[in-house]
Protein backbone atom coordinates (compact mmCIF):
# COMPACT_ATOMS: atom_id res chain seq x y z
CA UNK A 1 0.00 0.00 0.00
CA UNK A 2 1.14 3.16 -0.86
CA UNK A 3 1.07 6.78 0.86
CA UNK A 4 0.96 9.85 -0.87
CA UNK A 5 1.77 12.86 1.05
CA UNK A 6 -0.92 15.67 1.04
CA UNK A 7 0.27 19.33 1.16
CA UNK A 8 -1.51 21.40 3.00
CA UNK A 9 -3.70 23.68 1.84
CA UNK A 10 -2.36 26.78 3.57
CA UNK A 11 1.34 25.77 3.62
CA UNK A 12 3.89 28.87 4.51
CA UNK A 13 4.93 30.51 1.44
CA UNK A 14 8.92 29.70 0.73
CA UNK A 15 9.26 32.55 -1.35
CA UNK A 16 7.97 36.11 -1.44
CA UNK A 17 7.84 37.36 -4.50
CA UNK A 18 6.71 41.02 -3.31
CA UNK A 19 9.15 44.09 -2.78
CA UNK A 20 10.36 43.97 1.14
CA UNK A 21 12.26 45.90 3.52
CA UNK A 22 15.52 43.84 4.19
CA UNK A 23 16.72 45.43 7.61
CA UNK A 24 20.66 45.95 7.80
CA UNK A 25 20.35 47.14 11.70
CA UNK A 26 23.32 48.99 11.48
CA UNK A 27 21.86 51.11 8.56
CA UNK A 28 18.96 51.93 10.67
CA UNK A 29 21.06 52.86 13.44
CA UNK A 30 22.81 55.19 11.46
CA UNK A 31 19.62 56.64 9.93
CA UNK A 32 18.27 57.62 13.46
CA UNK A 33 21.16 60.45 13.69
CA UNK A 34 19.60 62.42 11.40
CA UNK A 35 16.08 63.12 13.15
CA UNK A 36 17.35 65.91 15.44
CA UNK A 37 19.74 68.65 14.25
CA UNK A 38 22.73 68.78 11.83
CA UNK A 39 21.65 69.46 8.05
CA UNK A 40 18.47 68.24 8.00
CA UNK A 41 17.63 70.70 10.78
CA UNK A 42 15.22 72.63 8.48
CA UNK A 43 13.04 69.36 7.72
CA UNK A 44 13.44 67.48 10.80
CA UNK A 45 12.15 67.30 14.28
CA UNK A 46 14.37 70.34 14.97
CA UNK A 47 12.43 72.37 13.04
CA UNK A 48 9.24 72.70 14.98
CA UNK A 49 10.56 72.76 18.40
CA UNK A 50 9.51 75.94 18.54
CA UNK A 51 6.03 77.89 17.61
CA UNK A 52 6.79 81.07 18.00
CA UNK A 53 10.22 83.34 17.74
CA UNK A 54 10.91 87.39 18.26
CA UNK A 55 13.95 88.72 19.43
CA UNK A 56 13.05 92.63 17.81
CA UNK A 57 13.55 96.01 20.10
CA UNK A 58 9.11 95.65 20.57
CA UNK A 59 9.51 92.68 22.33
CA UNK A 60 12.95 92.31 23.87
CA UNK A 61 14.88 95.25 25.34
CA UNK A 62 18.54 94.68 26.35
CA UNK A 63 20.73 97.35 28.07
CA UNK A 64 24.19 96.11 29.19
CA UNK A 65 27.46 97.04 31.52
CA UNK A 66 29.96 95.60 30.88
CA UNK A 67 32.38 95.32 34.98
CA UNK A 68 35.97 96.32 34.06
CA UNK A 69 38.79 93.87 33.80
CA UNK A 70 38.45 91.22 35.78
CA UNK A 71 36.32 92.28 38.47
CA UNK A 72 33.24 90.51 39.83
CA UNK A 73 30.70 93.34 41.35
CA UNK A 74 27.95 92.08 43.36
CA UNK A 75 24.26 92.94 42.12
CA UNK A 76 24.26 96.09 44.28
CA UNK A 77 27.35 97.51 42.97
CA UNK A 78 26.28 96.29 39.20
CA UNK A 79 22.83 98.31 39.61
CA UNK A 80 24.01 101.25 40.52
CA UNK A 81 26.42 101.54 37.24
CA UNK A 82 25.37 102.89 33.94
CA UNK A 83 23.73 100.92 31.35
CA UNK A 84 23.59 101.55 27.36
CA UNK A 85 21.22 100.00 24.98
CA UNK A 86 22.71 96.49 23.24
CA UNK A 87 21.57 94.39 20.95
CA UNK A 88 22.87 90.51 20.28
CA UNK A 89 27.06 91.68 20.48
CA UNK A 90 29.59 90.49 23.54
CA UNK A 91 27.93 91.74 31.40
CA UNK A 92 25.33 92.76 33.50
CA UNK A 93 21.84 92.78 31.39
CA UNK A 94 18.48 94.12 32.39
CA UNK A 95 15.89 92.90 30.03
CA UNK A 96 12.69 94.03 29.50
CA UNK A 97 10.04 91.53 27.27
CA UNK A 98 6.40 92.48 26.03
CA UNK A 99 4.69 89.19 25.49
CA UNK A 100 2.52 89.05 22.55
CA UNK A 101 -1.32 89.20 23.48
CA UNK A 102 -2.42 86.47 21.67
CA UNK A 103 0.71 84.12 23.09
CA UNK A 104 -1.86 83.97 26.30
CA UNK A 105 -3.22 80.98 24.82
CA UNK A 106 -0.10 78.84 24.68
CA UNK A 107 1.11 76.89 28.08
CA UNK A 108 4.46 78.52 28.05
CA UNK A 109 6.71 81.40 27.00
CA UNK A 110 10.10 81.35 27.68
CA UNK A 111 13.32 83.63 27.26
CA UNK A 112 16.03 82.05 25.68
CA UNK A 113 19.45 83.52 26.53
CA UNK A 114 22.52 82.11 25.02
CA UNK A 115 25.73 83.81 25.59
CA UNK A 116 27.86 81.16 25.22
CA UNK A 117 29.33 80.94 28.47
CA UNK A 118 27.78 80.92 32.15
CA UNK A 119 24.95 82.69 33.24
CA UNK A 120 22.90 83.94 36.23
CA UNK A 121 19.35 85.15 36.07
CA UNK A 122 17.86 87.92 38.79
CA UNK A 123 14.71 89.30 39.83
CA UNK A 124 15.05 93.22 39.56
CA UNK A 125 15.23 93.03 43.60
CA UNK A 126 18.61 91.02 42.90
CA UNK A 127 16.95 87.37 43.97
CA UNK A 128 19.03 84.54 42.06
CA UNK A 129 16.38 82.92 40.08
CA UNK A 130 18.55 80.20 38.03
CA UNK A 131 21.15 79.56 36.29
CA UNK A 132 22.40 79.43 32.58
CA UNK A 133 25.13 77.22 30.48
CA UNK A 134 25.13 78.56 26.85
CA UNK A 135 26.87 76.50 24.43
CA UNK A 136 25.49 73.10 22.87
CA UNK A 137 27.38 70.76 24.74
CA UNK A 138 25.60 67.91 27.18
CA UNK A 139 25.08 70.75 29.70
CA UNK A 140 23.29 73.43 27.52
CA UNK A 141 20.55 75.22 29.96
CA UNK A 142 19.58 78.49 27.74
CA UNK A 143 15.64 78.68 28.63
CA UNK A 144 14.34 80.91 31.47
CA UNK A 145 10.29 80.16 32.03
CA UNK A 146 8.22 83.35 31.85
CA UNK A 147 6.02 83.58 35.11
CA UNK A 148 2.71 82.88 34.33
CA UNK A 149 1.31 86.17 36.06
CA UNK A 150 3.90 88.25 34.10
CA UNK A 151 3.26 86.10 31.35
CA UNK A 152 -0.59 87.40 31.85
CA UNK A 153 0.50 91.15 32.67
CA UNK A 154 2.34 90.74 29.41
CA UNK A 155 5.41 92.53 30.44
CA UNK A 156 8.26 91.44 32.38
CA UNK A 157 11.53 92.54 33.76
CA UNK A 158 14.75 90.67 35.24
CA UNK A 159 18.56 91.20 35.39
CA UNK A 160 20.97 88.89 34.00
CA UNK A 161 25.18 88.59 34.77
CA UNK A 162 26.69 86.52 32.44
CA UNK A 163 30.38 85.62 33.46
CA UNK A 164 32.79 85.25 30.32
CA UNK A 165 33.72 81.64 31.48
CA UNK A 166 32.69 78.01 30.58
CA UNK A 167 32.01 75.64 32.99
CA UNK A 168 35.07 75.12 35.39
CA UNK A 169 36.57 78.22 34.02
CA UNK A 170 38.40 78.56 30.76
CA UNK A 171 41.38 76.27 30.22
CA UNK A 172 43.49 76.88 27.11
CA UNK A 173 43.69 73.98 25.67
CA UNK A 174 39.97 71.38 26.86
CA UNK A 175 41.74 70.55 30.66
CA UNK A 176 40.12 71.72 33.25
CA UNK A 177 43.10 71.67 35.05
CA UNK A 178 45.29 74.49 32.68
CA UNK A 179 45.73 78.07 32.70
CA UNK A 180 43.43 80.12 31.05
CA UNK A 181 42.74 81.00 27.78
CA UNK A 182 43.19 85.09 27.85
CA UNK A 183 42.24 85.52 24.21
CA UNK A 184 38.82 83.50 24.74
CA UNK A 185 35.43 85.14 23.57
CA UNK A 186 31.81 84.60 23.64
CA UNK A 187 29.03 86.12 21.70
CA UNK A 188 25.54 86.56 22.44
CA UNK A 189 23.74 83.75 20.31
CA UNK A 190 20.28 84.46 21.17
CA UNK A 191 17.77 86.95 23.28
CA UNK A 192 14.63 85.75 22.14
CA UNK A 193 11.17 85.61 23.28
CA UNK A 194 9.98 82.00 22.45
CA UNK A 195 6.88 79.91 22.77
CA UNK A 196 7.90 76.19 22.55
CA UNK A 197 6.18 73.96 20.79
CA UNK A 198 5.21 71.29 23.98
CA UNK A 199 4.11 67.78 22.13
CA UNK A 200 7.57 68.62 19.52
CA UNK A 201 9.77 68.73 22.91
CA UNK A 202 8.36 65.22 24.83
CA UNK A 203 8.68 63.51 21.47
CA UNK A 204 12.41 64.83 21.43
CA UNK A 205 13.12 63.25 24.80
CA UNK A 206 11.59 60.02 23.88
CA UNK A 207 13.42 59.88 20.72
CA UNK A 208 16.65 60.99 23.15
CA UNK A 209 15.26 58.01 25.57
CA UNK A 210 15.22 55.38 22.87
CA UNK A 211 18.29 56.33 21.35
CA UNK A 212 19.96 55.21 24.84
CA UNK A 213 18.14 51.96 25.22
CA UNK A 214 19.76 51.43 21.64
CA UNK A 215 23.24 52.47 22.47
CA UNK A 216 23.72 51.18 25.62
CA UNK A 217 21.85 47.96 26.41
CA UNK A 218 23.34 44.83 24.88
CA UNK A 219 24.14 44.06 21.02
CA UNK A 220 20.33 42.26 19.41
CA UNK A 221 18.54 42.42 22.85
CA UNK A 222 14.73 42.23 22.62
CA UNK A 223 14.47 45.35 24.34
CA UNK A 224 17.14 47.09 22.05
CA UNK A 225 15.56 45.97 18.88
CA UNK A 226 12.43 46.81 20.34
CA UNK A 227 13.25 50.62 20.81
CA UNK A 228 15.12 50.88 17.31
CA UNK A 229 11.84 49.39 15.63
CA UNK A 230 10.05 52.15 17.47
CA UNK A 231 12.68 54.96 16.87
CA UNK A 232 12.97 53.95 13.13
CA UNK A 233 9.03 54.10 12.95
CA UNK A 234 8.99 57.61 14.41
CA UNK A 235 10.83 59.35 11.57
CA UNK A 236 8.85 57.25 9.12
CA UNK A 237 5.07 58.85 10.85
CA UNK A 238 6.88 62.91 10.72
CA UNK A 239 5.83 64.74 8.64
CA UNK A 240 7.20 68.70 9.80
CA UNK A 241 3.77 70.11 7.97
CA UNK A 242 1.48 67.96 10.12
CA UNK A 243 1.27 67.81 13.62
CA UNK A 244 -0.61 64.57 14.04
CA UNK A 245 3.04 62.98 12.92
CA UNK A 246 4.19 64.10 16.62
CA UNK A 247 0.83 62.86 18.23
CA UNK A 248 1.77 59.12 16.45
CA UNK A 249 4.93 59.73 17.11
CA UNK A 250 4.82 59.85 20.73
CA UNK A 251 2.02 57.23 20.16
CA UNK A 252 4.63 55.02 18.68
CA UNK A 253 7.04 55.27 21.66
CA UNK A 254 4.35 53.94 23.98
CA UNK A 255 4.77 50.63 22.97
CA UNK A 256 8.58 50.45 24.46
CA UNK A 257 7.68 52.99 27.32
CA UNK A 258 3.97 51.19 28.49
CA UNK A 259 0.49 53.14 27.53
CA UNK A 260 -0.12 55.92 29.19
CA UNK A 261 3.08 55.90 30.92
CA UNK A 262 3.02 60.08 30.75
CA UNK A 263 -0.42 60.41 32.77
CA UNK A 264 0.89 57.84 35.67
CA UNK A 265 3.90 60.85 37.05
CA UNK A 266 5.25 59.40 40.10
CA UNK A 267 2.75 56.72 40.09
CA UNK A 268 4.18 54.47 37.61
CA UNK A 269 7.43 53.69 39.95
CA UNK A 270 4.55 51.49 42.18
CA UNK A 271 4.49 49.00 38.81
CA UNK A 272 6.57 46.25 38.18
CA UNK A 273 8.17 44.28 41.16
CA UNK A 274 8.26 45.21 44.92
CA UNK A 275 11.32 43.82 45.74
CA UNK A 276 14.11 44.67 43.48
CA UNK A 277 17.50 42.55 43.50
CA UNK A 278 20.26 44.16 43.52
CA UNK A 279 24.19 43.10 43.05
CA UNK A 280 27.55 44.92 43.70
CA UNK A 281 30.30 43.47 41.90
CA UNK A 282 33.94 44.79 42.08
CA UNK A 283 36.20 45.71 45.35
C-alpha cells in the first residue's frame, strides 16, 4: 500500500515574490542620527521645536554694563552703574520683554538667553532665580520660564550677569586643570522671546530616551531591537507640515515605554516588582 503525502492547503509561502524591507540594523542605526539637528535641521524634528520666535527692540529690550577687567561686582554695585542699549554683540543685562497678546493661549513662554558661556538670572530686587550654560554641549541650559502672572500682565523685567567663562573656568587647551585661555570670547547667540512647541519637545526626549536603550543595552537584545523598531518608525510617521506625525509619534514610543506611561507621574514607579535585586560586583 502506498502513501501519498498531502500538502496542505495553507502551507507557509517559501518565497515572497513582493518588494520587502531587508533590515541591515546597522543602517537603521545610522539613519536615526539624522532626526534631530545637523543638516536636515530645516526638515526634521528640529524644526518645529519651537512655535513662535521674536527677538526685535518691541519685544525684547537689552541694556548692558559691561564690569571692568576682571572684576566681579555684586548685584548692588552692578545696579548702581550705567547701562547703554545692546543688541545681540559680547555683562550685566536688564531685560525688559512684552509678550505678545495672543501668546496667552499657549502653556508657556520662555526667554532664551545664550551667551555662550555661564549665566545667572535675577529678579530686579537682585533674587538669584537660576542659572544658565550657553553653548550646545551635554550641559546646555539656555531657557528661562516666563512667570505665568507676568506672562498674563504681558510685560516682564529681570537682570541677568553673564560671566565670560565656561564651565570650570576657561582652560586653554579642553583641561580643566590648565591656565586660562586670555584671548577667549563669547558672543551673544540668542535673546529671544519664544513659545515652545510642547508635544515637539516630549517627542524629542523620547526619541533621546530610545536612542539610549539602543546604544547602551546589549548588542540584538529584545528590548534594544524593540526601541530601534520604534525609533525607526517615528521618523517614518513625521511629517514637519502635520502635527498629528508628533501625536503618532509619541504614540509610537508607547509601545517600548507602556500606555499611558506620561499620565501615571510618580505613580508608575509602584508597577513592576516590589522587591528589586540588587548586586555589587567589584572591590
Amino acid at each position: 500500500m502506498s502513501c501519498q503525502h498531502q500538502r496542505p492547503a495553507m502551507a507557509y509561502p517559501e518565497i515572497n515574490n513582493s518588494a520587502g524591507a531587508k533590515w541591515i540594523k546597522n543602517l537603521t542605526k545610522d539613519r536615526l542620527g539624522t532626526f534631530t539637528g545637523g543638516r536636515y535641521s530645516d526638515i526634521n524634528l528640529s524644526s518645529v521645536l519651537f512655535t513662535h520666535r521674536v527677538d526685535n527692540a518691541e519685544h525684547v529690550k537689552l541694556q548692558v554694563w559691561s564690569a571692568p577687567g576682571l572684576t566681579k561686582p555684586t548685584f548692588e554695585e552692578a545696579m548702581k552703574q550705567k547701562y547703554k542699549p545692546a543688541k545681540k554683540t559680547n555683562h550685566w543685562w536688564k531685560v525688559s520683554v512684552t509678550i505678545p497678546g495672543y501668546w496667552q493661549q499657549y502653556e508657556r513662554v520662555q526667554f532664551e538667553f545664550d551667551p555662550g558661556c555661564e549665566a545667572m538670572i535675577y529678579t530686579t530686587d537682585g533674587i538669584p532665580l537660576q542659572g544658565i550654560t550657553g553653548g550646545y554641549g551635554g550641559d546646555r541650559r539656555v531657557e528661562y520660564i516666563i512667570p505665568e502672572a507676568a506672562r498674563k500682565k504681558g510685560r516682564h523685567d529681570f537682570v541677568i550677569e553673564s560671566s565670560c567663562n565656561g564651565m570650570f573656568g576657561v582652560p586653554w587647551n579642553g583641561d580643566i586643570i590648565a591656565p586660562p585661555d586670555m584671548n577667549r570670547y563669547f558672543s551673544l547667540a540668542s535673546a529671544d522671546l519664544v513659545v515652545p512647541n510642547q508635544e515637539a519637545w516630549a517627542l524629542l526626549w523620547d526619541f533621546h530616551t530610545l536612542r539610549e536603550l539602543i546604544d547602551t543595552l546589549p548588542g540584538n537584545t529584545p528590548l534594544q531591537n524593540q526601541a530601534l523598531v520604534a525609533a525607526n518608525e517615528i521618523m517614518n510617521v513625521f511629517n514637519r507640515g502635520d502635527p498629528s506625525g508628533i501625536r503618532n509619534g509619541r504614540k509610537i514610543a508607547e509601545t517600548v515605554f507602556g500606555e499611558g506611561w506620561e499620565s501615571k507621574g510618580a505613580g508608575i514607579y509602584d508597577e513592576g516588582p516590589k522587591d528589586a535585586q540588587v548586586w555589587g560586583i567589584g572591590q
